[in-house]
Protein backbone atom coordinates (compact mmCIF):
# COMPACT_ATOMS: atom_id res chain seq x y z
CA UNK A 1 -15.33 -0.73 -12.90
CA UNK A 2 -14.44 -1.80 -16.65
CA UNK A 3 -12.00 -4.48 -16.94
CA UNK A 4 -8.82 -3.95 -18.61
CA UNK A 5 -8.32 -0.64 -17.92
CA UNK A 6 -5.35 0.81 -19.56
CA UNK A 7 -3.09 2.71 -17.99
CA UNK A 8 -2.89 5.66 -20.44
CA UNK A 9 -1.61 9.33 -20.69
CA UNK A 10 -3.84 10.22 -18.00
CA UNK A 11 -1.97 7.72 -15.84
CA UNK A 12 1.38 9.13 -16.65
CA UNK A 13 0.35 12.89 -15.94
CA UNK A 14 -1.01 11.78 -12.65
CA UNK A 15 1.98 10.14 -11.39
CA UNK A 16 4.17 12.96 -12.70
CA UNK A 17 2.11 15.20 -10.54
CA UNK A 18 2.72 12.68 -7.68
CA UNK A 19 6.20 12.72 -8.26
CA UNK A 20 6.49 16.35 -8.10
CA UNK A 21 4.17 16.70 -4.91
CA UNK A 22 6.79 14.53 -2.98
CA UNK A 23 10.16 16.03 -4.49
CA UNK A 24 10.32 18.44 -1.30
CA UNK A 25 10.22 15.91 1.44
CA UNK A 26 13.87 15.01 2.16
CA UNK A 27 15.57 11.79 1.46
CA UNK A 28 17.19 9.49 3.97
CA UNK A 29 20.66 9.11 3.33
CA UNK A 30 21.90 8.56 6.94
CA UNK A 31 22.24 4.95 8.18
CA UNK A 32 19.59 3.95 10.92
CA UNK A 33 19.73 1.08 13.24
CA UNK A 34 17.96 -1.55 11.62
CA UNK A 35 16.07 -3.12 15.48
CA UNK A 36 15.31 0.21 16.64
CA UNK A 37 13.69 1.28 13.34
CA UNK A 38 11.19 -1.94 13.29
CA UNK A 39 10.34 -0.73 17.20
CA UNK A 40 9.78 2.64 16.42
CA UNK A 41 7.59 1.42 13.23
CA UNK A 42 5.59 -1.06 14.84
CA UNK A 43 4.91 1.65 17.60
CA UNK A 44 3.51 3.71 14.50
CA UNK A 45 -0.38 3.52 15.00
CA UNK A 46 -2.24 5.94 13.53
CA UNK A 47 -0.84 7.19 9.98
CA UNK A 48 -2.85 7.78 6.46
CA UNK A 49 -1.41 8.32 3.20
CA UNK A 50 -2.78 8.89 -0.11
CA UNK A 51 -1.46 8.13 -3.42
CA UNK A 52 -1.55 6.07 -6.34
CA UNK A 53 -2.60 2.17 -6.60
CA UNK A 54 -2.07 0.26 -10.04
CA UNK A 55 -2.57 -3.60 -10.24
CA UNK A 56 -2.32 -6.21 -12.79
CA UNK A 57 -3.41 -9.71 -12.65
CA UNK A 58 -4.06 -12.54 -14.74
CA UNK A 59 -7.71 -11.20 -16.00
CA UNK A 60 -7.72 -7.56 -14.98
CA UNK A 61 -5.68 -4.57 -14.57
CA UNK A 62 -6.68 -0.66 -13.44
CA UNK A 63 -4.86 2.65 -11.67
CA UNK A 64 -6.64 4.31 -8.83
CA UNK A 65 -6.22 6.70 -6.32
CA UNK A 66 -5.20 5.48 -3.18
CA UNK A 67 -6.01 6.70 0.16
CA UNK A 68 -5.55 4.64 3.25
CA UNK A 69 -6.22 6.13 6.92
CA UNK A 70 -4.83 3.31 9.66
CA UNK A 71 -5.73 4.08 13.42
CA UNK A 72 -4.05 0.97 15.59
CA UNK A 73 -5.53 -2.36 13.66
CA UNK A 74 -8.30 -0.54 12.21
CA UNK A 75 -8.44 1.28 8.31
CA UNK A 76 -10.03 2.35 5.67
CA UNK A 77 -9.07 2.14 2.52
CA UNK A 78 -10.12 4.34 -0.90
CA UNK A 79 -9.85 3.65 -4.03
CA UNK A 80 -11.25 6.19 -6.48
CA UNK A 81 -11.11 6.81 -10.58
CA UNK A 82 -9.23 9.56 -12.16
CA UNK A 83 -12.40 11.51 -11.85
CA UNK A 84 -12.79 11.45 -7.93
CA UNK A 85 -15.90 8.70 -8.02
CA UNK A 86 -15.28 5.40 -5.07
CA UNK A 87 -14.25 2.32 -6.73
CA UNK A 88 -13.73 0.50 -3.65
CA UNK A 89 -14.23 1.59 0.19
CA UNK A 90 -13.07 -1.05 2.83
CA UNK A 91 -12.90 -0.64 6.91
CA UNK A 92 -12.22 -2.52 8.99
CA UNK A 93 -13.04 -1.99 12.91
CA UNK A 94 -12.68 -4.22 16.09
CA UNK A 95 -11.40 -7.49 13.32
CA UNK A 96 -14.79 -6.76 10.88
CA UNK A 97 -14.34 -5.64 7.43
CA UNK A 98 -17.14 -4.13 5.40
CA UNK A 99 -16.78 -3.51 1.61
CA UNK A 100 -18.28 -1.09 -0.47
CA UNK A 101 -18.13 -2.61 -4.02
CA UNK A 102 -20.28 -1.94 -7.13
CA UNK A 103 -22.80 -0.68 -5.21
CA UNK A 104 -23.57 -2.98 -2.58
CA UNK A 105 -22.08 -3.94 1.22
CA UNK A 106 -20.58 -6.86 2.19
CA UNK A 107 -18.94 -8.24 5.39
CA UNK A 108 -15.91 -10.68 6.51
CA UNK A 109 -13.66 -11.52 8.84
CA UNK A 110 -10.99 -11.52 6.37
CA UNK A 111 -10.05 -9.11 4.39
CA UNK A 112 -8.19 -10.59 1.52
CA UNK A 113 -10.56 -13.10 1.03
CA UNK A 114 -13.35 -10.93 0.66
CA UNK A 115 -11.62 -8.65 -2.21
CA UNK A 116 -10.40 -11.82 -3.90
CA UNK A 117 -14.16 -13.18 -3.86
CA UNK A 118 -16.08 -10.07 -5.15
CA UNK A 119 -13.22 -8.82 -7.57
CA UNK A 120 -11.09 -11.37 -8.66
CA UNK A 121 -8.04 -9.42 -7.02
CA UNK A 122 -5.19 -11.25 -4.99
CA UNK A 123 -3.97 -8.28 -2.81
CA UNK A 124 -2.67 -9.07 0.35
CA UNK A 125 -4.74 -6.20 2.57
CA UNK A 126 -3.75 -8.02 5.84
CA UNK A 127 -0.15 -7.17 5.55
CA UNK A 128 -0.20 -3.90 3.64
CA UNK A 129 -1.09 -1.44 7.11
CA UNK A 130 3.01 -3.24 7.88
CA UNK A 131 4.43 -3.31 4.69
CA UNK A 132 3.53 0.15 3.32
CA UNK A 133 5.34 1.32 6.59
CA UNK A 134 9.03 -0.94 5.56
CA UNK A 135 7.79 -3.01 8.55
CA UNK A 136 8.21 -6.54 8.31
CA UNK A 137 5.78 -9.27 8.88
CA UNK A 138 5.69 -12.43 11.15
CA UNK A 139 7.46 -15.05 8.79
CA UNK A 140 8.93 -13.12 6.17
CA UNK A 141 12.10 -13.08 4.66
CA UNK A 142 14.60 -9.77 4.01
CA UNK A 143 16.26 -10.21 1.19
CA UNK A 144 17.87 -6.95 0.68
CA UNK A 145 18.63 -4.29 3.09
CA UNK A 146 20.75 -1.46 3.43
CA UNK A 147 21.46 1.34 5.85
CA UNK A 148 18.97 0.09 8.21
CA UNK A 149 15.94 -0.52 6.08
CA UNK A 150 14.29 -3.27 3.93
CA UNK A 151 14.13 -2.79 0.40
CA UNK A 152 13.17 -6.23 -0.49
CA UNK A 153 10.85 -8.78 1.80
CA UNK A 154 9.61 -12.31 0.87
CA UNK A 155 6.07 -13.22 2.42
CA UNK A 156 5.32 -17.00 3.62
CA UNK A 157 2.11 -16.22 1.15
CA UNK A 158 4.77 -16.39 -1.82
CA UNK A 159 4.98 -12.30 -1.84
CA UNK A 160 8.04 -10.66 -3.28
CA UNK A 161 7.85 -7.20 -1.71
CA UNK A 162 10.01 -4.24 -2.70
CA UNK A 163 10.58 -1.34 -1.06
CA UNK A 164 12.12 2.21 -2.68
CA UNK A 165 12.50 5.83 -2.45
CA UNK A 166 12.64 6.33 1.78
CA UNK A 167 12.06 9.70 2.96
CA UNK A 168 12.38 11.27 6.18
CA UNK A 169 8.82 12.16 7.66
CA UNK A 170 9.00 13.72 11.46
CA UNK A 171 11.32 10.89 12.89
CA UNK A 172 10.59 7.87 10.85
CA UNK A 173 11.65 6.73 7.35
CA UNK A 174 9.42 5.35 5.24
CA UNK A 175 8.82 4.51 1.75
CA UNK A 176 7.36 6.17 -1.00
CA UNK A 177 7.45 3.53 -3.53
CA UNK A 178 6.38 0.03 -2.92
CA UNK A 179 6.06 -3.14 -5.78
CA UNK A 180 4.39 -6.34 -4.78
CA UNK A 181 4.83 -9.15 -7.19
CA UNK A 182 2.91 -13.05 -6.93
CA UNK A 183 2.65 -15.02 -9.42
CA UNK A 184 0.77 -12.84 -12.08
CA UNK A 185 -0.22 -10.49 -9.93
CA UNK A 186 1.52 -7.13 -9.47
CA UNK A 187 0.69 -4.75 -7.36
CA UNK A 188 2.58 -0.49 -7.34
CA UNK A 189 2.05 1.22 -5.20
CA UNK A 190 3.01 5.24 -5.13
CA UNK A 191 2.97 7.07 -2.24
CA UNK A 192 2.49 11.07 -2.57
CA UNK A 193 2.22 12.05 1.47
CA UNK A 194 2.47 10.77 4.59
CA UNK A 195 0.45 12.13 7.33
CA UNK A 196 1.44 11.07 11.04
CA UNK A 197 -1.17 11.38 14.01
């Protein structure tokens, strides 16, 4: 993958298209009971979304497609150029994560620190499955919240979390827009469907 990528016109049309694909599902407006919405979410199991993934970090910075398929504490997670070719594919299964990464496979017990090591990326993998749901974490902090949800968390890891644009899919509400900020590290993330199983 080329370092430095910048995120051009190409970008910009895809996320307008993104933007456009998700304009039809409805937006939450009604207030939801913040305890029985974290229930109902961590009951939430199997789920996938795809979407769009831009990061920047001290040394590096790219847009890819996103696709993440979560069934109970296993995933996989895509990430793919504007042309449809892998960048990135991670699973995990039974607490083992294998990476597919410039060609090669690795395994690790931990996620994170196996994308940090081959990459260069901080991204915090082992909290995302939560997170890209509005589900908090052990040990973080809400710092904003309204009508039920969190739009802004704080990680013990030093991650500032926000959450944006809810939308009513079957009976849960959850996000479409998520922005994950440490340090130098940034991390969008835009979601264009939901798919519950």
């Amino acid at each position: 993958m080329p370092r430095s990528q910048v995120l051009g016109f190409p970008f910009l049309l895809i996320l307008l298209t993104l933007l456009s694909a998700c304009a039809s599902v409805p937006r939450v407006e009604q207030v939801v009971d913040a305890s029985e919405h974290q229930q109902a979410l961590a009951q939430l199991k199997q789920w996938r979304i795809n979407g769009k993934l831009a990061f920047k970090g001290e040394n590096d910075k790219f847009s890819a497609a996103l696709n993440w398929r979560q069934s109970d504490t296993d995933y996989e997670l895509l990430l793919s150029n504007l042309f449809g070719t892998t960048l990135l594919k991670m699973t995990q299964h039974q607490g083992l994560v294998e990476l597919q990464y410039d060609g090669k496979d690795y395994q690790h017990y931990d996620a994170a620190s196996l994308l940090h090591s081959l990459t260069g990326w901080q991204m915090p993998v082992n909290d995302l499955p939560l997170w890209l749901k509005g589900q908090r974490t052990d040990g973080t902090r809400i710092l904003q919240a309204d009508k039920g949800l969190i739009y802004q968390l704080e990680s013990p890891q030093g991650w500032l979390v926000e959450l944006a644009d809810y939308r009513q899919v079957d009976n849960y509400a959850l996000p479409y827009s998520l922005q994950l900020t440490a340090g130098q590290n940034q991390i969008k993330i835009r979601v264009n469907q939901w798919t519950l199983n």
